[in-house]
N, C-alpha and C. Protein backbone atom coordinates (compact mmCIF):
# COMPACT_ATOMS: atom_id res chain seq x y z
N UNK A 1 83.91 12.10 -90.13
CA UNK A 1 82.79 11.19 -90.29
C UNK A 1 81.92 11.67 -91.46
N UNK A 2 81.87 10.65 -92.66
CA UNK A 2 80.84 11.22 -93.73
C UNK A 2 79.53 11.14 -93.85
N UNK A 3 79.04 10.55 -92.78
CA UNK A 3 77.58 10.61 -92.04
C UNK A 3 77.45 11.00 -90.78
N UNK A 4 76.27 11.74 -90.32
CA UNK A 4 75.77 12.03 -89.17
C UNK A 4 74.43 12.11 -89.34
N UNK A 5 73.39 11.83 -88.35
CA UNK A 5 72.37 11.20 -88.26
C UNK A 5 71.40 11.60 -87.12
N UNK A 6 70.21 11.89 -87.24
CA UNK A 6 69.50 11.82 -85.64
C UNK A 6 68.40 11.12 -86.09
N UNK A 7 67.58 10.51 -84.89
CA UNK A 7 66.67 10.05 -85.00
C UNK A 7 65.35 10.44 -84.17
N UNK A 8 64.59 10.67 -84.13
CA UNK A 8 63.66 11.50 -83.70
C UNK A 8 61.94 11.17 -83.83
N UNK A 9 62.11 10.02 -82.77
CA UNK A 9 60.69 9.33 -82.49
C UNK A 9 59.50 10.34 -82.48
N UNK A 10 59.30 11.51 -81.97
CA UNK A 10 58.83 12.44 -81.43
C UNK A 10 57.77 12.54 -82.68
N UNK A 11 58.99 13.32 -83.61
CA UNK A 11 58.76 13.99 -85.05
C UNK A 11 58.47 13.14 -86.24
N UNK A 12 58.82 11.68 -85.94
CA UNK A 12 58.38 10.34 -86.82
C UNK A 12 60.05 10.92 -88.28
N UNK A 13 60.99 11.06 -87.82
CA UNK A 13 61.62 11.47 -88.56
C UNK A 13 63.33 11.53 -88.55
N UNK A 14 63.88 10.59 -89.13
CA UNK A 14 65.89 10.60 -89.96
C UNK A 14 65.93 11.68 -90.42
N UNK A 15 67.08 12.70 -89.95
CA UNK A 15 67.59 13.42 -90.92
C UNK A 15 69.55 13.34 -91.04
N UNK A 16 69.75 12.72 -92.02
CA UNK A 16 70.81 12.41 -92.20
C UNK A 16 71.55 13.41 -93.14
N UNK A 17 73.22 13.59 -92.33
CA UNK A 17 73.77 14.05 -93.12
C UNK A 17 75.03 13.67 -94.00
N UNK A 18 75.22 14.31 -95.42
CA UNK A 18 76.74 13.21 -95.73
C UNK A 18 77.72 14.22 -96.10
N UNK A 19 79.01 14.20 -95.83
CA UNK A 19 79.58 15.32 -96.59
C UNK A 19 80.44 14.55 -96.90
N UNK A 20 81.61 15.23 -97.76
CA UNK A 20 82.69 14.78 -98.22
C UNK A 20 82.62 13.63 -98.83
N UNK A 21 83.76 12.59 -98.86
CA UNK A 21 84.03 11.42 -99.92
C UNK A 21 83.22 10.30 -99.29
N UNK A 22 82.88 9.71 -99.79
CA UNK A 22 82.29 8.45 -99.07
C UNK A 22 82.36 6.69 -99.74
N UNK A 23 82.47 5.99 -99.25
CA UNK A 23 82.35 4.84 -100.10
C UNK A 23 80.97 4.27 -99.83
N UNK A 24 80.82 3.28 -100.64
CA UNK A 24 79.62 2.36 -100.52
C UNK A 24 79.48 1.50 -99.58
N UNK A 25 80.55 1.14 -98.38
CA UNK A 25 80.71 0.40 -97.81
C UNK A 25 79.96 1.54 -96.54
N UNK A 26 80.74 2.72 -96.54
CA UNK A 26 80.23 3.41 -95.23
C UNK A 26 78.63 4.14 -95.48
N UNK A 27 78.18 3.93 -96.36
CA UNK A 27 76.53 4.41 -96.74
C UNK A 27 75.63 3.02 -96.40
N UNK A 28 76.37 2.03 -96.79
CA UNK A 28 76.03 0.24 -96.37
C UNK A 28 75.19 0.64 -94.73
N UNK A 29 76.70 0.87 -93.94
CA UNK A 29 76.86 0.74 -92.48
C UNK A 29 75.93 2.09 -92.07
N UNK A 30 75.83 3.24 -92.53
CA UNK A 30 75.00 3.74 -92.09
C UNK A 30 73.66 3.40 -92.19
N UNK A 31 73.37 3.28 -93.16
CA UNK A 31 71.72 2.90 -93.32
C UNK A 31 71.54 1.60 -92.59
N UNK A 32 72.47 0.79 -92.65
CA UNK A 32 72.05 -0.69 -91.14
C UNK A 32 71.87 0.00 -89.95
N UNK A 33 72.94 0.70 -89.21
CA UNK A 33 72.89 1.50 -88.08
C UNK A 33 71.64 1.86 -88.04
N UNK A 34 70.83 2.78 -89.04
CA UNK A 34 70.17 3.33 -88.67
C UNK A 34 68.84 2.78 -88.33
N UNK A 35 68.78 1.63 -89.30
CA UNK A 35 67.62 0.93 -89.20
C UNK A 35 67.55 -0.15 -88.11
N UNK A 36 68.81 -0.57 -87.65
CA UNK A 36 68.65 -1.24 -86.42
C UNK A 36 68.80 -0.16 -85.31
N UNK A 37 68.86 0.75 -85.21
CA UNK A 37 68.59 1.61 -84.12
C UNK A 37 67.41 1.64 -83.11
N UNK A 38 67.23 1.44 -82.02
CA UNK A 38 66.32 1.02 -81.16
C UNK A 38 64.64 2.45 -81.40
N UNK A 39 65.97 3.68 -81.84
CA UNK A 39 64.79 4.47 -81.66
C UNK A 39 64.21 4.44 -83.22
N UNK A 40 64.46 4.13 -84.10
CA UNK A 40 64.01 3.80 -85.86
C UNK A 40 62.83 3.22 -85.47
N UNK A 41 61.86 3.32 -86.42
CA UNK A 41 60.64 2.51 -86.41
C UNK A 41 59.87 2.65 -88.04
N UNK A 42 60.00 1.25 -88.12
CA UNK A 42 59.15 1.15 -89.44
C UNK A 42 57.95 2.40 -90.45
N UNK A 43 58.26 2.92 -91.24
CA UNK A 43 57.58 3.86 -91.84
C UNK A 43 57.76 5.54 -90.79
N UNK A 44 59.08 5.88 -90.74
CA UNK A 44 59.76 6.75 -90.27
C UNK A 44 60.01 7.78 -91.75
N UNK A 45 60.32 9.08 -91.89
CA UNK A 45 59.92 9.43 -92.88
C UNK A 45 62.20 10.01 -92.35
N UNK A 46 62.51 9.97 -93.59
CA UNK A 46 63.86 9.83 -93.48
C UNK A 46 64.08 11.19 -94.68
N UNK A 47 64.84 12.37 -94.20
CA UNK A 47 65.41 13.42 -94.65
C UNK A 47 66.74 13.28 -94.80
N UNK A 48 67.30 13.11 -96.28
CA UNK A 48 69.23 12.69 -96.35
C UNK A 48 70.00 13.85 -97.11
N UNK A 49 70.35 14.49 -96.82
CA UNK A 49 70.69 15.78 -97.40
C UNK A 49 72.37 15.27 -97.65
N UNK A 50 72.60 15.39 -99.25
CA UNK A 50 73.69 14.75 -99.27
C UNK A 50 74.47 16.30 -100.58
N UNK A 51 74.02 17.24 -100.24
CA UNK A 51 74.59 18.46 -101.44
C UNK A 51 76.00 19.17 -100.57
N UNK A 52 76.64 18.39 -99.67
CA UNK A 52 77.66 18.72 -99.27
C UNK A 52 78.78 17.47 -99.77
N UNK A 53 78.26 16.19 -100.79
CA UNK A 53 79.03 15.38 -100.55
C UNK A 53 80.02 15.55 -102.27
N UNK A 54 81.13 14.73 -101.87
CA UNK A 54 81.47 15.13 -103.00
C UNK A 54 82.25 13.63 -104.05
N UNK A 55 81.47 12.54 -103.42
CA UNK A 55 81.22 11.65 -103.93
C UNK A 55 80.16 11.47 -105.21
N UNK A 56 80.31 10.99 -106.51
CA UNK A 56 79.90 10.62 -107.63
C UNK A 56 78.74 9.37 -107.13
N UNK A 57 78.00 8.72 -106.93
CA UNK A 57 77.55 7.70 -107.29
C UNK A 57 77.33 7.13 -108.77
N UNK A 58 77.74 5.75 -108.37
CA UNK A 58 77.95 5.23 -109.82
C UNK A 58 76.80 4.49 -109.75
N UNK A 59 76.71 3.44 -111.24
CA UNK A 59 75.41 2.45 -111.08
C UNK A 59 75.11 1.91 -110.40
N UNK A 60 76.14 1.31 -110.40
CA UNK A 60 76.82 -0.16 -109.47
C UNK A 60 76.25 0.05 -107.89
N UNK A 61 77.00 1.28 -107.44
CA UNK A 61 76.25 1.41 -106.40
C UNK A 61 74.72 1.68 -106.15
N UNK A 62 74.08 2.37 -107.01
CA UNK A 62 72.74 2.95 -106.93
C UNK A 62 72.37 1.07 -107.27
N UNK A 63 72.46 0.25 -107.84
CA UNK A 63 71.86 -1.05 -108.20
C UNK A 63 72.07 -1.82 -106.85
N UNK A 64 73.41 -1.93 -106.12
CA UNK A 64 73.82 -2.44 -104.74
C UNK A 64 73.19 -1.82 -103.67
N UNK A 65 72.36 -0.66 -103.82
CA UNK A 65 71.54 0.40 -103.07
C UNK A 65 70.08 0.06 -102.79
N UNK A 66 69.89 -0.36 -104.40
CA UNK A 66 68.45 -0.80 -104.08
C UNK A 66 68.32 -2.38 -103.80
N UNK A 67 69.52 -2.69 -103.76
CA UNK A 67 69.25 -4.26 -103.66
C UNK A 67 69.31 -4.40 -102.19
N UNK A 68 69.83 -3.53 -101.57
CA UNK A 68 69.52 -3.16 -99.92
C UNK A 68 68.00 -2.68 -99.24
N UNK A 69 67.53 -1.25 -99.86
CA UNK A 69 66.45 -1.27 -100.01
C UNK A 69 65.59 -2.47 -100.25
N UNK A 70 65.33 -3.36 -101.24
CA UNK A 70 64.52 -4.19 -101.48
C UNK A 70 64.78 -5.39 -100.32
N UNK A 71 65.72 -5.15 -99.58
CA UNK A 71 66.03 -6.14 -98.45
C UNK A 71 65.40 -5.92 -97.24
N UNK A 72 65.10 -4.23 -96.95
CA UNK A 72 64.84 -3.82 -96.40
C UNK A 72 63.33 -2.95 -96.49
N UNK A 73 62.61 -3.69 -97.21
CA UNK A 73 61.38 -3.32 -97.94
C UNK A 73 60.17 -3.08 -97.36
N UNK A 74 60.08 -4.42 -96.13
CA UNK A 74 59.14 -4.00 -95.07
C UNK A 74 59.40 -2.88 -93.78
N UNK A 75 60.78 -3.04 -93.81
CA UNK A 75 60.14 -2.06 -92.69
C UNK A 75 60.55 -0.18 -93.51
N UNK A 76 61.00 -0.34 -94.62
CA UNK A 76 60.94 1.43 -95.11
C UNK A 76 59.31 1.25 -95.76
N UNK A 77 58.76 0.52 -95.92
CA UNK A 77 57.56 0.25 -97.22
C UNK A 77 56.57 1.70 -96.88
N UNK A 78 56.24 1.76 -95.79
CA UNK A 78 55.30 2.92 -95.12
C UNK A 78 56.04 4.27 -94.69
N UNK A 79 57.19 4.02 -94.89
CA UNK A 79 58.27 5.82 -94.78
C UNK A 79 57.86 6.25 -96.16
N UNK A 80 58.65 7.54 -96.03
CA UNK A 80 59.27 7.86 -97.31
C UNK A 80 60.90 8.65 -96.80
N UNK A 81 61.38 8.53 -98.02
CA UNK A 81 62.79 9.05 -98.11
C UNK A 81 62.92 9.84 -99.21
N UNK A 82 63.53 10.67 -98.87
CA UNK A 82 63.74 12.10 -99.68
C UNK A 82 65.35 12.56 -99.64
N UNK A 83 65.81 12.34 -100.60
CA UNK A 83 67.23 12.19 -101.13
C UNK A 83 67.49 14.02 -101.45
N UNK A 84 68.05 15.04 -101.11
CA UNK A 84 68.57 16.37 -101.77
C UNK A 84 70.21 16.54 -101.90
N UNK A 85 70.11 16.59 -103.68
CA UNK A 85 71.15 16.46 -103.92
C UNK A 85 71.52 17.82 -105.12
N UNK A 86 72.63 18.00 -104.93
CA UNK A 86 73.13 19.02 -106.07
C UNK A 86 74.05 18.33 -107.46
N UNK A 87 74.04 19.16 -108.22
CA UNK A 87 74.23 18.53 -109.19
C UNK A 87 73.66 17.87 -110.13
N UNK A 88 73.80 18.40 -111.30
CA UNK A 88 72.92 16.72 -112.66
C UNK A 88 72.89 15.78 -112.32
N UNK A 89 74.24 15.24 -112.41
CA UNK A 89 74.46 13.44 -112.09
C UNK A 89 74.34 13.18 -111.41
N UNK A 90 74.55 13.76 -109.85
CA UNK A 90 74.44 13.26 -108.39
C UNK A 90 72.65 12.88 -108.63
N UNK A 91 72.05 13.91 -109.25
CA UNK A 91 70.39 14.05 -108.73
C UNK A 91 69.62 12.92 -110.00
N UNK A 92 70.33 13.45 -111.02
CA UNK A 92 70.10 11.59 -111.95
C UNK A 92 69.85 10.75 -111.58
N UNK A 93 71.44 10.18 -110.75
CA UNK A 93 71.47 9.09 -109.88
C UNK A 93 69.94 8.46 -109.10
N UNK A 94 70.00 9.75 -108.15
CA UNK A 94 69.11 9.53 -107.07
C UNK A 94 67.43 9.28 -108.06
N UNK A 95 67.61 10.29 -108.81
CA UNK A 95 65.97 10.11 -109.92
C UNK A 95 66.02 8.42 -110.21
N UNK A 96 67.32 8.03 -110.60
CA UNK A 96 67.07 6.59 -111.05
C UNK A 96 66.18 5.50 -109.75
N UNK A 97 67.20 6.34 -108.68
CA UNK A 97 66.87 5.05 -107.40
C UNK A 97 65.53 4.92 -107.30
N UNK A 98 65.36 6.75 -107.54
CA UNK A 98 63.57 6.54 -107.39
C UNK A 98 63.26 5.71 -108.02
N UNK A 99 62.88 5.76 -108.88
CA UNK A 99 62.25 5.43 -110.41
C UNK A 99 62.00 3.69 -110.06
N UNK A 100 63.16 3.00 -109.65
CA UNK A 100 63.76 1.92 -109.24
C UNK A 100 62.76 1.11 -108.00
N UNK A 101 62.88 1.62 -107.19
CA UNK A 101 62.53 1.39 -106.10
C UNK A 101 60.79 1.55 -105.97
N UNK A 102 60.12 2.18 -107.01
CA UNK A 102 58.78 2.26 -106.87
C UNK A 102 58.06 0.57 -106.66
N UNK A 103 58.05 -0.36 -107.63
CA UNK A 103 58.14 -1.34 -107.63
C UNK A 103 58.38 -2.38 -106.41
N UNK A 104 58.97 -1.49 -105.38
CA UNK A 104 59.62 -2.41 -104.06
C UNK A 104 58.41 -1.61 -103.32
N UNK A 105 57.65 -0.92 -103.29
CA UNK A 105 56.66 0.05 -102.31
C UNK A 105 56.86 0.76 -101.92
N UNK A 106 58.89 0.97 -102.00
CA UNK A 106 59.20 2.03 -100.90
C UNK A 106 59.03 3.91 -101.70
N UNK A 107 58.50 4.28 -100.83
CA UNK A 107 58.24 6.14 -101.47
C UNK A 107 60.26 6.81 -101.35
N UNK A 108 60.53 6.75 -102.38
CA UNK A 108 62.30 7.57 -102.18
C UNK A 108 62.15 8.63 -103.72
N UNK A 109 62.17 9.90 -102.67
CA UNK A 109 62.02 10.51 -104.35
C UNK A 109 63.56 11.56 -104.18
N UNK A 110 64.06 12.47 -105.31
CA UNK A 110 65.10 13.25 -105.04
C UNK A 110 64.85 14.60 -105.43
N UNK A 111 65.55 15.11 -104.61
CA UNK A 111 65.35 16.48 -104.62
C UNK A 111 66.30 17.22 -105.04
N UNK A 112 66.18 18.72 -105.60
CA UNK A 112 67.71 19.68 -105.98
C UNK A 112 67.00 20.90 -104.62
N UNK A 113 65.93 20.69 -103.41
CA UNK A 113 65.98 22.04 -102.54
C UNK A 113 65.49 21.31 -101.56
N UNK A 114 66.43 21.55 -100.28
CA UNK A 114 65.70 20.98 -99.40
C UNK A 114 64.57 21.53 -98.63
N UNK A 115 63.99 22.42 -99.69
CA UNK A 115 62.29 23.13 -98.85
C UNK A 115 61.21 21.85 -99.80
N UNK A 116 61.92 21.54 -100.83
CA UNK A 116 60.99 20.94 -101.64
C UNK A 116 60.76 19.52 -101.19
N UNK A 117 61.86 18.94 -100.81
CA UNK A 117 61.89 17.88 -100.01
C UNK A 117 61.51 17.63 -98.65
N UNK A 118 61.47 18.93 -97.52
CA UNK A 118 60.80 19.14 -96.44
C UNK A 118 59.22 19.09 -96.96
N UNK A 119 58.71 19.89 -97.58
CA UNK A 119 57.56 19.81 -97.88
C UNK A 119 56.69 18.26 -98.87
N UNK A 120 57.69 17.73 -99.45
CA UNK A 120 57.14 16.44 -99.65
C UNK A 120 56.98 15.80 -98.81
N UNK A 121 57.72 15.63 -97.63
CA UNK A 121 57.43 14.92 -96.20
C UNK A 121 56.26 15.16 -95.34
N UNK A 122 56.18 16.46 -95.96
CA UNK A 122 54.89 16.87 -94.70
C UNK A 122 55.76 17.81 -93.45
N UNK A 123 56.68 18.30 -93.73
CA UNK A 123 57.51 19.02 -92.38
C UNK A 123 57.06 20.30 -92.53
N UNK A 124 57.37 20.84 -91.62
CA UNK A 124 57.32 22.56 -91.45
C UNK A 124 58.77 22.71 -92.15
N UNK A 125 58.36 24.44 -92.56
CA UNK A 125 59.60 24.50 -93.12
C UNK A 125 60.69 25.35 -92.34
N UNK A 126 62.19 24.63 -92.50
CA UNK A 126 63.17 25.40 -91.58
C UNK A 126 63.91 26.45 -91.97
């Protein structure tokens, strides 16, 4: 499975994980899952740690990404999401989505450490 996921009403907080190959179709289905998930709730602050994956994102997808996002605009609008990724291009990518997505309201920024990205959330650190 190239996602795994918890959700955690408690802590107001997704922390998702991705490893290995993945397509766009199964990043689609996760992020629906997650957001129709009974325990998800609008402006949930979402941790995606993806420096185990070894999937490229291309434009195409990061553009088919936010066109999901922007679908999904009200209920991430009051989260934030914090993308940690390794790599130039992987973390490019994700810089673009940011960059992208400001415009839609939603807070998605990317990270190369996930203390830096815990601490943009507001978490304690693990």
């Amino acid at each position: 499975m190239p996602f795994t996921y918890n959700i955690d009403p408690e802590r107001n907080l997704v922390t998702i994980e991705a490893t290995g190959r993945i397509t766009a179709h199964e990043a689609f289905a996760t992020f629906d899952e997650i957001t129709a998930h009974p325990d998800y709730r609008p402006a949930m602050k979402v941790l995606s740690d993806h420096r185990e994956l070894e999937t490229v994102m291309s434009v195409e997808f990061v553009k088919a990404f936010l066109d999901r996002v922007n679908r999904l605009k009200d209920v991430l609008r009051h989260g934030q999401l914090a993308f940690v990724e390794h790599g130039l291009v992987r973390y490019g990518m994700a810089r673009m989505a940011s960059i992208l997505s400001a415009p839609m309201g939603v807070q998605l920024r990317a990270f190369r450490s996930m203390s830096e990205a815990r601490e943009w959330l507001g978490l304690e650190k693990s």
